[in-house]
Structure formats: structure tokens, C-alpha cells
PDB file of N, CA and C in Angstrom:
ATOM      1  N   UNK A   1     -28.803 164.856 126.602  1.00  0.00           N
ATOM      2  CA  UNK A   1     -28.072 163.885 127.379  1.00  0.00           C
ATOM      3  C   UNK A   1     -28.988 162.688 127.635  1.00  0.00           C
ATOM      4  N   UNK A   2     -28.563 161.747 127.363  1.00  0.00           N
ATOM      5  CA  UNK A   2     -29.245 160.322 127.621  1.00  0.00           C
ATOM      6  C   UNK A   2     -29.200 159.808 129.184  1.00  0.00           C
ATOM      7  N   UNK A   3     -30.668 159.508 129.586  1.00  0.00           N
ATOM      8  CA  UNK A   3     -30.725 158.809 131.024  1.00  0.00           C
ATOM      9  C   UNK A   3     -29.650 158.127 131.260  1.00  0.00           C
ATOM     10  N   UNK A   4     -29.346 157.342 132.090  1.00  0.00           N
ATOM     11  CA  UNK A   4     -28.478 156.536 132.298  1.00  0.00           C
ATOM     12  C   UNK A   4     -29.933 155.100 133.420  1.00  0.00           C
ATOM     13  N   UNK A   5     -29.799 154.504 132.872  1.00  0.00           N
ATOM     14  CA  UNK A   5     -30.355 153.089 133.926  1.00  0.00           C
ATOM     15  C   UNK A   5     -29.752 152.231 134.885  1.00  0.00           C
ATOM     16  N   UNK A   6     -29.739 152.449 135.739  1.00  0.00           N
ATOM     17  CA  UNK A   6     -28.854 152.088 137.104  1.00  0.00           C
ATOM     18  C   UNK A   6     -29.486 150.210 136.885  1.00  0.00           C
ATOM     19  N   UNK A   7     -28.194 149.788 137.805  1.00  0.00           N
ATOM     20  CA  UNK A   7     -27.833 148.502 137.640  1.00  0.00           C
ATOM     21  C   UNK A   7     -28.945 148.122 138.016  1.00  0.00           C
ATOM     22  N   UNK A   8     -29.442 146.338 137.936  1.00  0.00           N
ATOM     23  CA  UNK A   8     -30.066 146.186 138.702  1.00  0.00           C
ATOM     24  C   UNK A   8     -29.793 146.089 140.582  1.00  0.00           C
ATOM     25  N   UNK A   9     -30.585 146.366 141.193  1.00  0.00           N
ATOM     26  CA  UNK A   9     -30.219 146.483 142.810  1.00  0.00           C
ATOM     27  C   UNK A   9     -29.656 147.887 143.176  1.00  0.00           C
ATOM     28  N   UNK A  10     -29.952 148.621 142.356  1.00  0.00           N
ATOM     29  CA  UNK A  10     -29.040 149.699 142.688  1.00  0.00           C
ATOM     30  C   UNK A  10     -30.344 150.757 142.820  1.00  0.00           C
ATOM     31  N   UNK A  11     -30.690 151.455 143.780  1.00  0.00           N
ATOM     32  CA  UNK A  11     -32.128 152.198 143.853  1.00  0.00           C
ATOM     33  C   UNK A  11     -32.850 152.574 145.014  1.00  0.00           C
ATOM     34  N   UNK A  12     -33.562 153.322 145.177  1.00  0.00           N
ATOM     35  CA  UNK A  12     -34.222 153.117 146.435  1.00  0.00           C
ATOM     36  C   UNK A  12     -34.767 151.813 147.227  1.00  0.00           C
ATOM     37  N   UNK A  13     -34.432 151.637 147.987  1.00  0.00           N
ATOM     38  CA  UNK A  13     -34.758 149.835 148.928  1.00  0.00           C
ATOM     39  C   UNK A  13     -35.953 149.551 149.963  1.00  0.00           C
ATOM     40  N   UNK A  14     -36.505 151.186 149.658  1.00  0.00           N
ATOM     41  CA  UNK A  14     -37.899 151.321 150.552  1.00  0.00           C
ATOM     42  C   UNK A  14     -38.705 150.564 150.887  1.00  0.00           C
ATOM     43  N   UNK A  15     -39.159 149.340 151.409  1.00  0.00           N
ATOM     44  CA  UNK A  15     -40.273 148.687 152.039  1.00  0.00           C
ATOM     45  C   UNK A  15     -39.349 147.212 151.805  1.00  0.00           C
ATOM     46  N   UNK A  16     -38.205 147.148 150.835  1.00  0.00           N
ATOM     47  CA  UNK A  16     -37.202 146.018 150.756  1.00  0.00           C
ATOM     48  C   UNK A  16     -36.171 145.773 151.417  1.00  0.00           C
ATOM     49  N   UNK A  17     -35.776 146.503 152.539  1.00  0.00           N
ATOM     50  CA  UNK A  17     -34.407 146.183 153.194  1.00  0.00           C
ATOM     51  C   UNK A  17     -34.142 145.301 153.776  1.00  0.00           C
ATOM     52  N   UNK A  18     -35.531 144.813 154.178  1.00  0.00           N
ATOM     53  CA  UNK A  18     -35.509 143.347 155.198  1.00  0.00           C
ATOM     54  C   UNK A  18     -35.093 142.502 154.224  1.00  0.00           C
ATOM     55  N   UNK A  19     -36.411 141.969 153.344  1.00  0.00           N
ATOM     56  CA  UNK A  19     -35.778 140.900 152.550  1.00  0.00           C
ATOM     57  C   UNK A  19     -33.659 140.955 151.576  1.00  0.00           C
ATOM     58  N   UNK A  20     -33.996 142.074 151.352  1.00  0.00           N
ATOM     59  CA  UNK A  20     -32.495 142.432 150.447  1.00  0.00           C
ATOM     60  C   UNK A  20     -31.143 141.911 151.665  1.00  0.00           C
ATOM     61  N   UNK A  21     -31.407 142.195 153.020  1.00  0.00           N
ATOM     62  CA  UNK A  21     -30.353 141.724 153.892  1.00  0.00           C
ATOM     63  C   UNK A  21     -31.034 140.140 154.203  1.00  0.00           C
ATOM     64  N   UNK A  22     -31.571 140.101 154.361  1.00  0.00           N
ATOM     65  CA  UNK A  22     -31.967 138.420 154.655  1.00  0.00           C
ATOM     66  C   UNK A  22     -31.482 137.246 153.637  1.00  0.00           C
ATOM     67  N   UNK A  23     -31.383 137.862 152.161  1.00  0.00           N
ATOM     68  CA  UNK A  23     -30.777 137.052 151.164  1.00  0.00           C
ATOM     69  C   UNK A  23     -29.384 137.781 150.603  1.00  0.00           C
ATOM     70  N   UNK A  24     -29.178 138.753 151.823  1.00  0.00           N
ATOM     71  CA  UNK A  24     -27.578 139.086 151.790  1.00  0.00           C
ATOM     72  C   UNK A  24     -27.430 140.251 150.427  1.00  0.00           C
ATOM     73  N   UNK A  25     -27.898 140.734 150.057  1.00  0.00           N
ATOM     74  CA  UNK A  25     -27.718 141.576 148.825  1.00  0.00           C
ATOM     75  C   UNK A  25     -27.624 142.806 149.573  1.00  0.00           C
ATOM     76  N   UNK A  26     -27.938 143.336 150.911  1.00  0.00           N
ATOM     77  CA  UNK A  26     -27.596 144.246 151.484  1.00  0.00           C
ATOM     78  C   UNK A  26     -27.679 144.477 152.977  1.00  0.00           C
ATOM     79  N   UNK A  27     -26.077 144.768 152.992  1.00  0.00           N
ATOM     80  CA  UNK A  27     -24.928 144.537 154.129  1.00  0.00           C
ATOM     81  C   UNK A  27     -25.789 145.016 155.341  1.00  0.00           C
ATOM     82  N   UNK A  28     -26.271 146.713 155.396  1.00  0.00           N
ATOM     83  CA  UNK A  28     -26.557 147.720 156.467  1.00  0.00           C
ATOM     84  C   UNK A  28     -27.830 148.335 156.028  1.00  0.00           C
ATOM     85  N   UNK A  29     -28.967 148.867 156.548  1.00  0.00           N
ATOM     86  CA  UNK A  29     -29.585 149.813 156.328  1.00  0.00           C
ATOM     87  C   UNK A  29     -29.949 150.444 157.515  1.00  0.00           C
ATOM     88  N   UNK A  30     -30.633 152.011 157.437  1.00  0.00           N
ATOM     89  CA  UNK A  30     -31.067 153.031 158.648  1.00  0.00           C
ATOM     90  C   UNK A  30     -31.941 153.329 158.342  1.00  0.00           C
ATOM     91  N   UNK A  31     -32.165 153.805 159.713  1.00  0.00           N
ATOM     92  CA  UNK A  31     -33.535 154.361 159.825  1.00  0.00           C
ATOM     93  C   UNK A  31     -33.417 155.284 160.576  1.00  0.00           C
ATOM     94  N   UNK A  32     -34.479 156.348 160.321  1.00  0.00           N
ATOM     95  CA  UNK A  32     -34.697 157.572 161.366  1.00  0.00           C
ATOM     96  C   UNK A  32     -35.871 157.585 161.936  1.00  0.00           C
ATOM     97  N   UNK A  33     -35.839 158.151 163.296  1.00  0.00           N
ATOM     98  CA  UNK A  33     -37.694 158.222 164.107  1.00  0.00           C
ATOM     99  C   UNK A  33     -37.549 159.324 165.113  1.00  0.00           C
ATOM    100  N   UNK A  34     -38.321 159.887 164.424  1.00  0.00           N
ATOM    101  CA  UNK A  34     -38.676 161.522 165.513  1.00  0.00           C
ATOM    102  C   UNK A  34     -39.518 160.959 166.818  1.00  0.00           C
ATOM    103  N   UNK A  35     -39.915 161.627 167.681  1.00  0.00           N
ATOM    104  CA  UNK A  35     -40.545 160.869 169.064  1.00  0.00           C
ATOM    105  C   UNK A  35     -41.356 160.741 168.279  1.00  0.00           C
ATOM    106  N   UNK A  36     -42.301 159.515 168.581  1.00  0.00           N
ATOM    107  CA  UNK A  36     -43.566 159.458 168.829  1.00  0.00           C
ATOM    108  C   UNK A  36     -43.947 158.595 167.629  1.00  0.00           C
ATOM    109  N   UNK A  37     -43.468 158.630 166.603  1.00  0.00           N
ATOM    110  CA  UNK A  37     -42.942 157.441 165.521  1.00  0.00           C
ATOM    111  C   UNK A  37     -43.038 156.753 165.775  1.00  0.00           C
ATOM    112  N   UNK A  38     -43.902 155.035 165.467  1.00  0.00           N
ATOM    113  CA  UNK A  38     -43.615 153.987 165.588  1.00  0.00           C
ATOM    114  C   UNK A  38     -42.710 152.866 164.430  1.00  0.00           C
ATOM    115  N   UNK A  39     -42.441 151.927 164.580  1.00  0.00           N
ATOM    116  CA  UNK A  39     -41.746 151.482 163.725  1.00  0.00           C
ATOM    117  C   UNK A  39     -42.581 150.959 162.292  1.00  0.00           C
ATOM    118  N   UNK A  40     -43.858 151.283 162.510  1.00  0.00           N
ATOM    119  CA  UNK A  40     -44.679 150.955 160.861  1.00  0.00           C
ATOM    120  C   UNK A  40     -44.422 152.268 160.762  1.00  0.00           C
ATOM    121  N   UNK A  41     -44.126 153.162 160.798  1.00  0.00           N
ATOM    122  CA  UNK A  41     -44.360 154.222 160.463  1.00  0.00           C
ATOM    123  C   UNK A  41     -42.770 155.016 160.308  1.00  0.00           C
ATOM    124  N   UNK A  42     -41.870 153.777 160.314  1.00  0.00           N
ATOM    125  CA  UNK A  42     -40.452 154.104 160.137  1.00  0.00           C
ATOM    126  C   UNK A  42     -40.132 153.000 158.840  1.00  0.00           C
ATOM    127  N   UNK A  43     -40.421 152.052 158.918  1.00  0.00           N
ATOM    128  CA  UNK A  43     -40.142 150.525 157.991  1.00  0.00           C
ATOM    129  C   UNK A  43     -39.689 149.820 158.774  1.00  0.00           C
ATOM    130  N   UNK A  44     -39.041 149.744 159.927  1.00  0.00           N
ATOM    131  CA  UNK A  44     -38.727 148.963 160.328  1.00  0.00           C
ATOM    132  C   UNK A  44     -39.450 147.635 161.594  1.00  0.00           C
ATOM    133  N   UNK A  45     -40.965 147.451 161.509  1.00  0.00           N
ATOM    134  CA  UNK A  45     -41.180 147.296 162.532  1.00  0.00           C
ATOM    135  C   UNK A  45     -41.016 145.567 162.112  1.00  0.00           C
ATOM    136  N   UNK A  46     -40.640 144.627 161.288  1.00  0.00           N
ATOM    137  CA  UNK A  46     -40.311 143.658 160.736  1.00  0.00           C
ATOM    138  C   UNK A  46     -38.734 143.153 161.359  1.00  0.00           C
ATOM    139  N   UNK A  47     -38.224 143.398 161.861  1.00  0.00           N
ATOM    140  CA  UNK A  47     -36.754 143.402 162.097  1.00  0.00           C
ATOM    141  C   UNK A  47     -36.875 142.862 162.952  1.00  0.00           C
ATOM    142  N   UNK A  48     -37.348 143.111 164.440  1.00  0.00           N
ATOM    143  CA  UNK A  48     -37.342 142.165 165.267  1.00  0.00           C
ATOM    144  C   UNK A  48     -37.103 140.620 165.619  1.00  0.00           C
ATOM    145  N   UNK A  49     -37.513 140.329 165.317  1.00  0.00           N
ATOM    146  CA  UNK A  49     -37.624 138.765 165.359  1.00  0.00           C
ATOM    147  C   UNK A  49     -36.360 138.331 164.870  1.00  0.00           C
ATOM    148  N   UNK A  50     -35.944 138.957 163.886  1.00  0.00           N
ATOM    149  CA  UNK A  50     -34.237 138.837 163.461  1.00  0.00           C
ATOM    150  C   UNK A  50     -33.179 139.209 164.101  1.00  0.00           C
ATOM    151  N   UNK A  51     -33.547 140.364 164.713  1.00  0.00           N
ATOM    152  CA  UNK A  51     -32.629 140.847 165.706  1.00  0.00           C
ATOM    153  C   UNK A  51     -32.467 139.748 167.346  1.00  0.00           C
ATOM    154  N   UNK A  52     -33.837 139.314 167.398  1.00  0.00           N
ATOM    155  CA  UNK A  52     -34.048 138.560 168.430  1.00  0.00           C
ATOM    156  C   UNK A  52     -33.395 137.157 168.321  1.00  0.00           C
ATOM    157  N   UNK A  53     -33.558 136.766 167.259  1.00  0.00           N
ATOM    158  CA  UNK A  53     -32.617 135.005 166.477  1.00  0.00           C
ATOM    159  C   UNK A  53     -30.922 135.886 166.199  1.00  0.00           C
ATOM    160  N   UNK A  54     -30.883 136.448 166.116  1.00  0.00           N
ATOM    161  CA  UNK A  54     -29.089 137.251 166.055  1.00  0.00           C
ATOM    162  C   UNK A  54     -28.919 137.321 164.566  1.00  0.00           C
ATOM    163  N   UNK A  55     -29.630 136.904 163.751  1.00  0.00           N
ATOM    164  CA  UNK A  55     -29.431 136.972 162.263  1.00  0.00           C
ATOM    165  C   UNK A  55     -29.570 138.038 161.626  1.00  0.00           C
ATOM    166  N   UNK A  56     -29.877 139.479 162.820  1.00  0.00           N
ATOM    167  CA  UNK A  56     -29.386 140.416 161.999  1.00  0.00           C
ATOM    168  C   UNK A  56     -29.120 141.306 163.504  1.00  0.00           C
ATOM    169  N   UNK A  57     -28.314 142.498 163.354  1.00  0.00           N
ATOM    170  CA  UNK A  57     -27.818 143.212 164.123  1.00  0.00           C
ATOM    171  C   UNK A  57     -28.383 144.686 164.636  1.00  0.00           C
ATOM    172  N   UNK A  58     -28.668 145.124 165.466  1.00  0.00           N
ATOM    173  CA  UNK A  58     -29.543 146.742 165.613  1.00  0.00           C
ATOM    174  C   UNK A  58     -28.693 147.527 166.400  1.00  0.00           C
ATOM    175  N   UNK A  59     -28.420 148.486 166.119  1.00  0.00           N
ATOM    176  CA  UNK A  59     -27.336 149.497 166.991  1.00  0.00           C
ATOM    177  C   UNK A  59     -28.331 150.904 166.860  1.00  0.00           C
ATOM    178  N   UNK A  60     -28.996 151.060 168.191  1.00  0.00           N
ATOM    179  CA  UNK A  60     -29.779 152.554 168.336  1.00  0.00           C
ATOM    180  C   UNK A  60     -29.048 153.842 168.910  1.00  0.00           C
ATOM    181  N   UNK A  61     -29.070 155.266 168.739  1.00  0.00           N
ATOM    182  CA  UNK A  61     -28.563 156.189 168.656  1.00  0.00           C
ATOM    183  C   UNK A  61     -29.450 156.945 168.877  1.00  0.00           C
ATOM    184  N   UNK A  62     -29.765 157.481 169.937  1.00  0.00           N
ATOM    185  CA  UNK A  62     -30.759 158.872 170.615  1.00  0.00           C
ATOM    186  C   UNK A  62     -29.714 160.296 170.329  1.00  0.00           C
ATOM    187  N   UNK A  63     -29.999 160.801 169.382  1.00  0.00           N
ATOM    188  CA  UNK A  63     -29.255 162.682 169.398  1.00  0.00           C
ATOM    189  C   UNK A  63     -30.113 163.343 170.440  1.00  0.00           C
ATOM    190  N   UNK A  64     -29.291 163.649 171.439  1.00  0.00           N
ATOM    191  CA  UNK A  64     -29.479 164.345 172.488  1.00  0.00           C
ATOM    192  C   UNK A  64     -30.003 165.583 172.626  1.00  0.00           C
ATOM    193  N   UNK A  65     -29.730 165.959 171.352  1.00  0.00           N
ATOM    194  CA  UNK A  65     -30.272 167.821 171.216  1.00  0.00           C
ATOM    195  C   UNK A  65     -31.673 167.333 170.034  1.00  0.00           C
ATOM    196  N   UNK A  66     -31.827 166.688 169.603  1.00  0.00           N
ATOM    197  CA  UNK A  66     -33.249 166.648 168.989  1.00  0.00           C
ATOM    198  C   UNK A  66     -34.207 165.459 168.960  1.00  0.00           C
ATOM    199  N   UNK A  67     -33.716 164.600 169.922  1.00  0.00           N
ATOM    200  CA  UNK A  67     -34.427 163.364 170.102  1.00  0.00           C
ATOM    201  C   UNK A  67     -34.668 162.397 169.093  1.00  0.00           C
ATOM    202  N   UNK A  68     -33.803 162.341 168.093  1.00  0.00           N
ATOM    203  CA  UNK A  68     -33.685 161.650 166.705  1.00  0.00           C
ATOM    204  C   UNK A  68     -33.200 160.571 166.747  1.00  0.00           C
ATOM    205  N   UNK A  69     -33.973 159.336 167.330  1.00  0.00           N
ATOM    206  CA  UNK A  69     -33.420 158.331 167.289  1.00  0.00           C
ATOM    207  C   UNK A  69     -32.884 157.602 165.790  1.00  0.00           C
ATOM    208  N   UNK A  70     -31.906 156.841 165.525  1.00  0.00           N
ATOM    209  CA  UNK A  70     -31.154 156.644 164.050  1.00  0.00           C
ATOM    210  C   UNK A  70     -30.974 154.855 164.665  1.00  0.00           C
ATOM    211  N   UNK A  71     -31.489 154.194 163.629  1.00  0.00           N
ATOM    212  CA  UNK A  71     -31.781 152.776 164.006  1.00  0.00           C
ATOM    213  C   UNK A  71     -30.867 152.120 163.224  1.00  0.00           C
ATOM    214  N   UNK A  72     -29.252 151.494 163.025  1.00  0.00           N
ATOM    215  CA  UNK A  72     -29.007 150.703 162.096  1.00  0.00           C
ATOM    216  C   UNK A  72     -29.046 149.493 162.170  1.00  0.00           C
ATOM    217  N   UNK A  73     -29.318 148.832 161.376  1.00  0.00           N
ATOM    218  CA  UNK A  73     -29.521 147.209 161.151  1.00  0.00           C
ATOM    219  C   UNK A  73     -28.203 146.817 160.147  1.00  0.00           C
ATOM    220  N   UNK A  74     -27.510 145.570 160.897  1.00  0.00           N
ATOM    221  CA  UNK A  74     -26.853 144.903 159.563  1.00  0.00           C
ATOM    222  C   UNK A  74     -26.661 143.699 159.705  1.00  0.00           C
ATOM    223  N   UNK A  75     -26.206 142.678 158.984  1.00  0.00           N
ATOM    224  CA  UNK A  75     -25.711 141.467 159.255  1.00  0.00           C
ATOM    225  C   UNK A  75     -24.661 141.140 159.732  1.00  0.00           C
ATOM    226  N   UNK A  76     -24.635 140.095 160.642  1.00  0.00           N
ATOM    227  CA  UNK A  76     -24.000 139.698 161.902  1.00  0.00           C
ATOM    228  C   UNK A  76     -21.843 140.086 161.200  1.00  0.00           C
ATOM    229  N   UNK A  77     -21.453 139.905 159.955  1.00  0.00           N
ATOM    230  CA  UNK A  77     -20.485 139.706 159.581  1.00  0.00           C
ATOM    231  C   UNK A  77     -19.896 141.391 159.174  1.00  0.00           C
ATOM    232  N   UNK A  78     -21.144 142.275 159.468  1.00  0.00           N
ATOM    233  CA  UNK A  78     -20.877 143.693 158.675  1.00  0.00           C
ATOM    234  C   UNK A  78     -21.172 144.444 159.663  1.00  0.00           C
ATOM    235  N   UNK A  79     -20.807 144.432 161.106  1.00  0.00           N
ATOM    236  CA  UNK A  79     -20.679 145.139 161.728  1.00  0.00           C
ATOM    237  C   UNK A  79     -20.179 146.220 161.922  1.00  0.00           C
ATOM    238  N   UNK A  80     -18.797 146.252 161.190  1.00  0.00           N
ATOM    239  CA  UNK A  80     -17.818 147.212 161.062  1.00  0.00           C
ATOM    240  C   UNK A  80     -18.741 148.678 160.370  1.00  0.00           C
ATOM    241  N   UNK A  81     -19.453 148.336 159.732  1.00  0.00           N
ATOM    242  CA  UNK A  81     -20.163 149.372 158.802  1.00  0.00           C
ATOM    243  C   UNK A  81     -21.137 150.511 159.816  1.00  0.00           C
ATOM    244  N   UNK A  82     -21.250 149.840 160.904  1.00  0.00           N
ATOM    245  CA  UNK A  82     -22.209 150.528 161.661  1.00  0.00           C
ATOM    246  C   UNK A  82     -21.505 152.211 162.495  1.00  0.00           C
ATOM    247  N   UNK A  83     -20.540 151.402 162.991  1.00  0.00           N
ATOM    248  CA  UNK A  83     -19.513 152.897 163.727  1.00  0.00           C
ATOM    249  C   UNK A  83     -19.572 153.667 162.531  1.00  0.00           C
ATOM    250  N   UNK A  84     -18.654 153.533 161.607  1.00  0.00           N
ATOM    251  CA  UNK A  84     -18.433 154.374 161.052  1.00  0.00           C
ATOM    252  C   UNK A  84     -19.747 155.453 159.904  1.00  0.00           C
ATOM    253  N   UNK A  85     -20.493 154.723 160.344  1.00  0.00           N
ATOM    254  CA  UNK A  85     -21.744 155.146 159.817  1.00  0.00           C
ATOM    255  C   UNK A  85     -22.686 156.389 160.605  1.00  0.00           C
ATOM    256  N   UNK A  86     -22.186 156.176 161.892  1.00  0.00           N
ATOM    257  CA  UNK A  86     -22.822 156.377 163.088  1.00  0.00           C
ATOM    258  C   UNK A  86     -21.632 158.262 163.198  1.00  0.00           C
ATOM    259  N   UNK A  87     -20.833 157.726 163.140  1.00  0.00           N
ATOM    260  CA  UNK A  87     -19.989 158.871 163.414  1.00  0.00           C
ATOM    261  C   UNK A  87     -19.873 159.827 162.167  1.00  0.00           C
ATOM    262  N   UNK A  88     -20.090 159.485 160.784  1.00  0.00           N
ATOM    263  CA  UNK A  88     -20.396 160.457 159.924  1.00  0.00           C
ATOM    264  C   UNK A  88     -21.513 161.378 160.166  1.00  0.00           C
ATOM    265  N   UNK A  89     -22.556 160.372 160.387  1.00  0.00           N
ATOM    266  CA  UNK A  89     -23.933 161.221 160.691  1.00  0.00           C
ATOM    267  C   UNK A  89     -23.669 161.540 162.063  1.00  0.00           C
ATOM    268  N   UNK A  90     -23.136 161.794 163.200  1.00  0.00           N
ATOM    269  CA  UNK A  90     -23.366 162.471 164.072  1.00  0.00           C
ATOM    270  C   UNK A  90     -22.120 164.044 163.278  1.00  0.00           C
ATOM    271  N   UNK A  91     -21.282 163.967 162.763  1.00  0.00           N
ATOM    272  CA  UNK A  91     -20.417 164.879 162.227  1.00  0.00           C
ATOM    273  C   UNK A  91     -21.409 165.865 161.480  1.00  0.00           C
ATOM    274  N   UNK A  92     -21.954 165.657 160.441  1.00  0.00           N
ATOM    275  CA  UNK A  92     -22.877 166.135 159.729  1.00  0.00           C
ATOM    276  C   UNK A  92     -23.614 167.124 160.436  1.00  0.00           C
ATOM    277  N   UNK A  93     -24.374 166.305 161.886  1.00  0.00           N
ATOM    278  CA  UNK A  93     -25.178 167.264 163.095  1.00  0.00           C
ATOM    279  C   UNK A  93     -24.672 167.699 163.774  1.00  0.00           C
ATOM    280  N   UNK A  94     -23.649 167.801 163.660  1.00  0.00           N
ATOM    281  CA  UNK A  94     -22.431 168.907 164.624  1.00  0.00           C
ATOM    282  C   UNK A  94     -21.835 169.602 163.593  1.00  0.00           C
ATOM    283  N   UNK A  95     -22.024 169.653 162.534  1.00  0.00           N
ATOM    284  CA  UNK A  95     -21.093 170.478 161.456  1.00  0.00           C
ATOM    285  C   UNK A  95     -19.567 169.993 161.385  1.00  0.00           C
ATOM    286  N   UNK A  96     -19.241 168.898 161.942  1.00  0.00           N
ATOM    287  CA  UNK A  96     -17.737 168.220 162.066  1.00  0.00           C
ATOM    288  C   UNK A  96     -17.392 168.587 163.209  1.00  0.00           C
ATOM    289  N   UNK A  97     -17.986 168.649 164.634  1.00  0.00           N
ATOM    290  CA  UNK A  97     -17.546 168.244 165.709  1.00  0.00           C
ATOM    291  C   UNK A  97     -17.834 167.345 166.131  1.00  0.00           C
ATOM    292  N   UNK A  98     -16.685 166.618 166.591  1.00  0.00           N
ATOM    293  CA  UNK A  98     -17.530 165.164 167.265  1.00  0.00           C
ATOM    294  C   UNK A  98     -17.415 165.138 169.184  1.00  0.00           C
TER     295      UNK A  98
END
């Protein structure tokens, strides 16, 4: 069976999410941080200053039973992406209770 080569942009976005949403090529990204985690040590500690000018969006999420904070970022127009993002992954950690 022959590889297949994914599009370009299509791939892991690891240490790129900032720039990729800043020139709009991508809508939302997350993050996860166990206690004690700082944000170099998540990717996200770059966001700020964007979040602070409104040019990009942060919606935080503490899971109550394991202290897993879940960080999403998106642009101001792709908000919509965040709930429903938010409520899959809490489904997932409840096994589909919400």
C-alpha cells in the first residue's frame, strides 16, 4: 500500500498555532495543563498579548475531578467552535455524561 502525503497544512501544528491563527489558516487550537505546568511548558505561553489586544480569544476549563485545565484559543469570528469543543471533551471524561 502506498503512503499517502497529506495536503499541505494538514499535520501536526506543534510550536505553529500561534502564527497559523494569526495569518488565519487556523480557526481554534487547545491546550492541556496538569497543575503545576507552566505555559512554556504547554505552547502556549505566546498568546497573551493577543488575547490581551482581542485578536484572539481564550476560553479556560478546570475538570474538577482531575485538575486538568483545557485552554482554547480562537479567532474573534470562530467562536462558535469553542462550546462545542468544550462539551465533546468533557463527554469523553464522563464517558457521555454531561
Amino acid at each position: 500500500m502506498t503512503k499517502r502525503t497529506p495536503p499541505p497544512g494538514i499535520g501536526p501544528h506543534n510550536g505553529r498555532e500561534l502564527q497559523m491563527m494569526l495569518r488565519g489558516e487556523k480557526p481554534m487550537a487547545l491546550f492541556s495543563a496538569e497543575p503545576g505546568m507552566n505555559p512554556e511548558d504547554i505552547g502556549d505561553a505566546h498568546f497573551k498579548p493577543f488575547v490581551d489586544e482581542g485578536r484572539i480569544l481564550k476560553f479556560s476549563y478546570i475538570d474538577p475531578e482531575t485538575s486538568i485545565e483545557e485552554r482554547r484559543y480562537c479567532l474573534p469570528t470562530e467562536e462558535w467552535r469553542c462550546k462545542p469543543s468544550q462539551m465533546i471533551s468533557r463527554m469523553c471524561r464522563s464517558g457521555g455524561d454531561l
